[in-house]
N, C-alpha and C. Protein backbone atom coordinates (compact mmCIF):
# COMPACT_ATOMS: atom_id res chain seq x y z
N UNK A 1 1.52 -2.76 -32.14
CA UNK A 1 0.31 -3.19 -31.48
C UNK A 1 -0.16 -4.47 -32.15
N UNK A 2 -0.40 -5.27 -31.45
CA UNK A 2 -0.98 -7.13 -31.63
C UNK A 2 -2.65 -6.45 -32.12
N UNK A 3 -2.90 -7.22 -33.31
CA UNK A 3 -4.46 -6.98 -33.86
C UNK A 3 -5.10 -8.56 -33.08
N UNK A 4 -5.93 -7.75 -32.70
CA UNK A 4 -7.01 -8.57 -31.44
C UNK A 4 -7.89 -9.66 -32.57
N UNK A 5 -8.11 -10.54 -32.21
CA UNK A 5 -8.90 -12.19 -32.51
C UNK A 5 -10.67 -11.49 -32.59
N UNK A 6 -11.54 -11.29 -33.95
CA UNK A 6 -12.39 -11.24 -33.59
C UNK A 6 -13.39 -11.56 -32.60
N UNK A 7 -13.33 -12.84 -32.18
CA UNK A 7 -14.26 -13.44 -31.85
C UNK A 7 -14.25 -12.85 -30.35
N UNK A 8 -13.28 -12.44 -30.01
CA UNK A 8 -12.83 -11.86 -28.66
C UNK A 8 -13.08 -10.67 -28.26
N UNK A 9 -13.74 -9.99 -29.36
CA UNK A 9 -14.17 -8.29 -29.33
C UNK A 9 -15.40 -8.45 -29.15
N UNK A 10 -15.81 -7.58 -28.22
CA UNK A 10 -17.35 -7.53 -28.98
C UNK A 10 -17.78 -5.84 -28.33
N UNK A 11 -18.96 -5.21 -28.69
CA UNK A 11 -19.10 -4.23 -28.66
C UNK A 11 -19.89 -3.85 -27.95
N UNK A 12 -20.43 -2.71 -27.52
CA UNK A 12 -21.79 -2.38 -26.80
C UNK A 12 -21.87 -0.87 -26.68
N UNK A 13 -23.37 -0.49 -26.70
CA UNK A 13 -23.68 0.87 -26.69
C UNK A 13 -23.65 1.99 -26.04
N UNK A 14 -23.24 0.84 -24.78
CA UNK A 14 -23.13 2.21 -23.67
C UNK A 14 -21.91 1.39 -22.31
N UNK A 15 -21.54 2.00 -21.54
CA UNK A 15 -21.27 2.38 -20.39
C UNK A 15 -21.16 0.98 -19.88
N UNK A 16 -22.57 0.90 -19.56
CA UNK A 16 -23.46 0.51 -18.31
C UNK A 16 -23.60 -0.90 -18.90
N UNK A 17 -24.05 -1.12 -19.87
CA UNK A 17 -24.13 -2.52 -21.10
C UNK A 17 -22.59 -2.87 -20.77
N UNK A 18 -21.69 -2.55 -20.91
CA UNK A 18 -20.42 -3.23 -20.93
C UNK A 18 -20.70 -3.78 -19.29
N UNK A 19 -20.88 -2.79 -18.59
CA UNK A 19 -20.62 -3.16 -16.92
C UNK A 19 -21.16 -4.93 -16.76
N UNK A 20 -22.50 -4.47 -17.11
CA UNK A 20 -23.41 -5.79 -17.30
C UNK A 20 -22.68 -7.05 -17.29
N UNK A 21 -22.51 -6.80 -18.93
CA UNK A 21 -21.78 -8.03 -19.46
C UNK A 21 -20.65 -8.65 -19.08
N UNK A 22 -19.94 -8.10 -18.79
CA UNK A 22 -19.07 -7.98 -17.34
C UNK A 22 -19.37 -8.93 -16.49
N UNK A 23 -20.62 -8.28 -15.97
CA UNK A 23 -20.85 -9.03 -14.48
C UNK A 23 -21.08 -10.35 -14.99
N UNK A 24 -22.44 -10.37 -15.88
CA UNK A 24 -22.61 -11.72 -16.02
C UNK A 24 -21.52 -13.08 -16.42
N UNK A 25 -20.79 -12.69 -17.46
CA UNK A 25 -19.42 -13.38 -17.46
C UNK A 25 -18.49 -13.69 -16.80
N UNK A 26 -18.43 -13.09 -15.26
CA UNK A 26 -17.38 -12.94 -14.79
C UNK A 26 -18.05 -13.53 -13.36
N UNK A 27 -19.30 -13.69 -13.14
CA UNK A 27 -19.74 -14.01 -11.49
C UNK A 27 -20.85 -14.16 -11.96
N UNK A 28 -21.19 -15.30 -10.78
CA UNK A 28 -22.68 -15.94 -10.63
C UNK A 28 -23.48 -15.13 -9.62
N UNK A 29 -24.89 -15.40 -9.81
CA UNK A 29 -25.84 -14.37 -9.30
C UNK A 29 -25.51 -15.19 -7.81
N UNK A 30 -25.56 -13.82 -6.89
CA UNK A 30 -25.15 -13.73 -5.55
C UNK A 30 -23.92 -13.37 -5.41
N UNK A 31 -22.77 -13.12 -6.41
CA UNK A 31 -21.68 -12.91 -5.61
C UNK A 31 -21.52 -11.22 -5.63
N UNK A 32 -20.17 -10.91 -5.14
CA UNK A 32 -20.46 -9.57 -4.93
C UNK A 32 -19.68 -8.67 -5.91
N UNK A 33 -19.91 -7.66 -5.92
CA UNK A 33 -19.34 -6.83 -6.65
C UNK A 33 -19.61 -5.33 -5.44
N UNK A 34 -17.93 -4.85 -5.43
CA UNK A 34 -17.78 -3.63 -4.51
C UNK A 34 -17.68 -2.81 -5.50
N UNK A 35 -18.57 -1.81 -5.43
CA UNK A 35 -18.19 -0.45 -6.37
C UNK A 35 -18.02 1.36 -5.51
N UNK A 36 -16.76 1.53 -6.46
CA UNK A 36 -16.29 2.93 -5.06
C UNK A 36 -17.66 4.07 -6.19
N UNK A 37 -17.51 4.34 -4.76
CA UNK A 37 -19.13 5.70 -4.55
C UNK A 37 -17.89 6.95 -4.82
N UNK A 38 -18.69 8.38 -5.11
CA UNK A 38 -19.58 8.20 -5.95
C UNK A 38 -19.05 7.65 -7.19
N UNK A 39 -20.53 7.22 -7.94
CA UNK A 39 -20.38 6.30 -9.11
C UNK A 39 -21.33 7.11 -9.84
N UNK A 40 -21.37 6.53 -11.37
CA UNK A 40 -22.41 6.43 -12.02
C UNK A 40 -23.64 5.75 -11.80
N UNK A 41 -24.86 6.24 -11.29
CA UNK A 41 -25.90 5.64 -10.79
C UNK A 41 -26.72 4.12 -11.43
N UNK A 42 -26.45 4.30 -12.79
CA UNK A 42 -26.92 3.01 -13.10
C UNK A 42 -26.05 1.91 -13.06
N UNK A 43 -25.01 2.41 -12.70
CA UNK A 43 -24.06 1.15 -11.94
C UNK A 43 -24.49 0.03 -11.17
N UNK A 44 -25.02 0.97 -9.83
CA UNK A 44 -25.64 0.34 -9.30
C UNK A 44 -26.75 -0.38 -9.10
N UNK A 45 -27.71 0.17 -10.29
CA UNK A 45 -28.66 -0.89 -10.87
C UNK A 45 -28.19 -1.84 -11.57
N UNK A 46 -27.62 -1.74 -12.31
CA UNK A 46 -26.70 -3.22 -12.76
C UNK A 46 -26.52 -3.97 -12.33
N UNK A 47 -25.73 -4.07 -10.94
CA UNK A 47 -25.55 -4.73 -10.09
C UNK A 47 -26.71 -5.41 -9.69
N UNK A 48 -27.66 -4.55 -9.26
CA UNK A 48 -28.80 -5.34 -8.43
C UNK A 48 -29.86 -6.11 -9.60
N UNK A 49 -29.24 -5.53 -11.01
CA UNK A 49 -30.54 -6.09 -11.88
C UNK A 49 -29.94 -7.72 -12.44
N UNK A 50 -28.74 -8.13 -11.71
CA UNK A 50 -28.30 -8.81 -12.44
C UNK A 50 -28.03 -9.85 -11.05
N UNK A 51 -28.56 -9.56 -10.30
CA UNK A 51 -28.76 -10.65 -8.97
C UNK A 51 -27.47 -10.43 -8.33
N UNK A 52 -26.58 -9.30 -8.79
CA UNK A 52 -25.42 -9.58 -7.90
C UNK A 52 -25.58 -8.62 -6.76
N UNK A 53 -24.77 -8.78 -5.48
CA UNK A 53 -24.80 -8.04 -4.69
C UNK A 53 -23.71 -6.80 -4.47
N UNK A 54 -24.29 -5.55 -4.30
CA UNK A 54 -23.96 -4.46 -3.70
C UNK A 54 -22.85 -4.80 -2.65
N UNK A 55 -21.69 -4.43 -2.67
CA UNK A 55 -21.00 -3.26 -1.35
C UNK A 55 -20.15 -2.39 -2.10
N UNK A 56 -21.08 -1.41 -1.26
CA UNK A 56 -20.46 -0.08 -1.48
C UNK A 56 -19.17 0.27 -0.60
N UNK A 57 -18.43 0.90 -1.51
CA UNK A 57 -17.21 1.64 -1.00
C UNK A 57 -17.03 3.21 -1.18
N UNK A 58 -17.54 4.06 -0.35
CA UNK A 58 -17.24 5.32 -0.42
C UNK A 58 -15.96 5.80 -0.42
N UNK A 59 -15.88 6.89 -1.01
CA UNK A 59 -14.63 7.42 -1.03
C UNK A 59 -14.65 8.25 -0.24
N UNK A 60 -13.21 8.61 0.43
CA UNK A 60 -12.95 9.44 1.90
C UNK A 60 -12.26 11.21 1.65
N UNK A 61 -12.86 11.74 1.98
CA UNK A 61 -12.05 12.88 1.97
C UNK A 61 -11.28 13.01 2.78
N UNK A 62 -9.86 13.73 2.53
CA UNK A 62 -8.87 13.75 3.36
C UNK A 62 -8.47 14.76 3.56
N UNK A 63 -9.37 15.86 3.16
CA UNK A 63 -9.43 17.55 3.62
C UNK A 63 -9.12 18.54 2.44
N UNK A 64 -8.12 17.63 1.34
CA UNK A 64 -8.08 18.32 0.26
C UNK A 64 -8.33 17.64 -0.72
N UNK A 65 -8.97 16.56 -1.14
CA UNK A 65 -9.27 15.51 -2.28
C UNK A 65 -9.72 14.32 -1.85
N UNK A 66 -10.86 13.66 -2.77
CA UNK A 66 -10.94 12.56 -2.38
C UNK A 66 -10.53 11.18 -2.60
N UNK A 67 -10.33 10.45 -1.77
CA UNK A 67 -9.13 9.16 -2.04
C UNK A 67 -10.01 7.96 -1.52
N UNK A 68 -9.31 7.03 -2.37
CA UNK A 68 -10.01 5.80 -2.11
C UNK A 68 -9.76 5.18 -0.50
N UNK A 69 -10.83 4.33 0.11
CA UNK A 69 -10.70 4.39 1.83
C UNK A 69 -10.00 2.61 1.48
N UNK A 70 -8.97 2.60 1.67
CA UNK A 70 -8.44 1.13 1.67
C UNK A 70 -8.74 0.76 2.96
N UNK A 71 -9.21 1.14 3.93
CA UNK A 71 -9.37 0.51 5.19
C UNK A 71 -10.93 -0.15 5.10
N UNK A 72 -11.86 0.52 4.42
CA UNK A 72 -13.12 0.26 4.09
C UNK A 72 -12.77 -0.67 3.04
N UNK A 73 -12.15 -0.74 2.43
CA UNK A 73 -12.34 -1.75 1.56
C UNK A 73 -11.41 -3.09 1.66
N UNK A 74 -10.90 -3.03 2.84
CA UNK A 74 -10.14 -4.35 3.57
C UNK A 74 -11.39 -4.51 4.57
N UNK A 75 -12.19 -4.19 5.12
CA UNK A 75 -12.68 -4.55 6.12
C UNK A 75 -14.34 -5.08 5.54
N UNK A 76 -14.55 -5.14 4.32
CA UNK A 76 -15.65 -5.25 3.20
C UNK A 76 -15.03 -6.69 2.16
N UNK A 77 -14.04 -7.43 3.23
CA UNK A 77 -13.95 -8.81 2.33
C UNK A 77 -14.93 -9.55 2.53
N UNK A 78 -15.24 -10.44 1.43
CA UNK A 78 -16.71 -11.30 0.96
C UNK A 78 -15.64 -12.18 0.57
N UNK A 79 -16.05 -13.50 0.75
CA UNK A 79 -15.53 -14.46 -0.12
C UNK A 79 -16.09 -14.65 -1.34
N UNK A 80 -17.15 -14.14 -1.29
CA UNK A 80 -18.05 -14.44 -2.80
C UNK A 80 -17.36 -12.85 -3.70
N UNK A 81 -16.88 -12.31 -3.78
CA UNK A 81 -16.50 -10.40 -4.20
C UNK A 81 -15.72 -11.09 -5.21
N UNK A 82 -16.48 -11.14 -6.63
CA UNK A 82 -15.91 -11.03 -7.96
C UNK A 82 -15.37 -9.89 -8.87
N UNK A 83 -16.16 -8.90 -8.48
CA UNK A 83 -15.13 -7.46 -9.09
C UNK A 83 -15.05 -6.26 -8.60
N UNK A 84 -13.89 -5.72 -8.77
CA UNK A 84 -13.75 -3.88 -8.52
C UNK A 84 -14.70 -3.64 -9.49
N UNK A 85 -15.63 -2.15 -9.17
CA UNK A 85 -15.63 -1.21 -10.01
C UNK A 85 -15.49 0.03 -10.14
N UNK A 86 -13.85 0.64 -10.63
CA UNK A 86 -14.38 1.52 -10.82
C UNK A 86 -14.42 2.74 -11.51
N UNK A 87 -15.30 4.10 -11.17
CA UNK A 87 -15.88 4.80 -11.72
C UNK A 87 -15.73 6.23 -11.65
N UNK A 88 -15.04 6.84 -12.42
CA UNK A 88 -15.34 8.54 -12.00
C UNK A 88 -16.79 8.92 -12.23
N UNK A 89 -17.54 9.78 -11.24
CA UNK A 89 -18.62 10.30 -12.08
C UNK A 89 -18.15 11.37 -12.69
């Protein structure tokens, strides 16, 4: 295993703090971020606390488990959509 470059680590307390930091580094306020449902709820405050925009992607049941809806999430292109997220709850 390659030992990682300090300056390149950095840490955080929770979850939801990483998500953040994330967003902000990675996309400017307005673009989007799709996150598959269900999620962890302050996910989705994240999102909105950080000016980015919401689309949701539910997940589909298919009678015996639930699976991600790739048709919902081809038909939910943004040109502005900077990240997946996602999340088991």
């Amino acid at each position: 295993m390659s030992q990682s470059e300090p300056r390149r680590c950095h840490t955080a307390s929770s979850n939801w703090l990483k998500i953040m930091r994330n967003q902000v580094a990675f996309s400017e306020p307005g673009d989007a971020m799709l996150l598959q449902l269900p999620s962890y709820p302050p996910f989705m405050r994240a999102i909105e606390d950080t000016g980015r925009r919401l689309i949701a992607n539910p997940m589909r049941d298919d009678g015996t488990r639930w699976v991600l809806d790739l048709g919902a999430y081809e038909a939910a292109h943004d040109p502005r959509l900077r990240m997946l997220i996602f999340c088991h709850p």
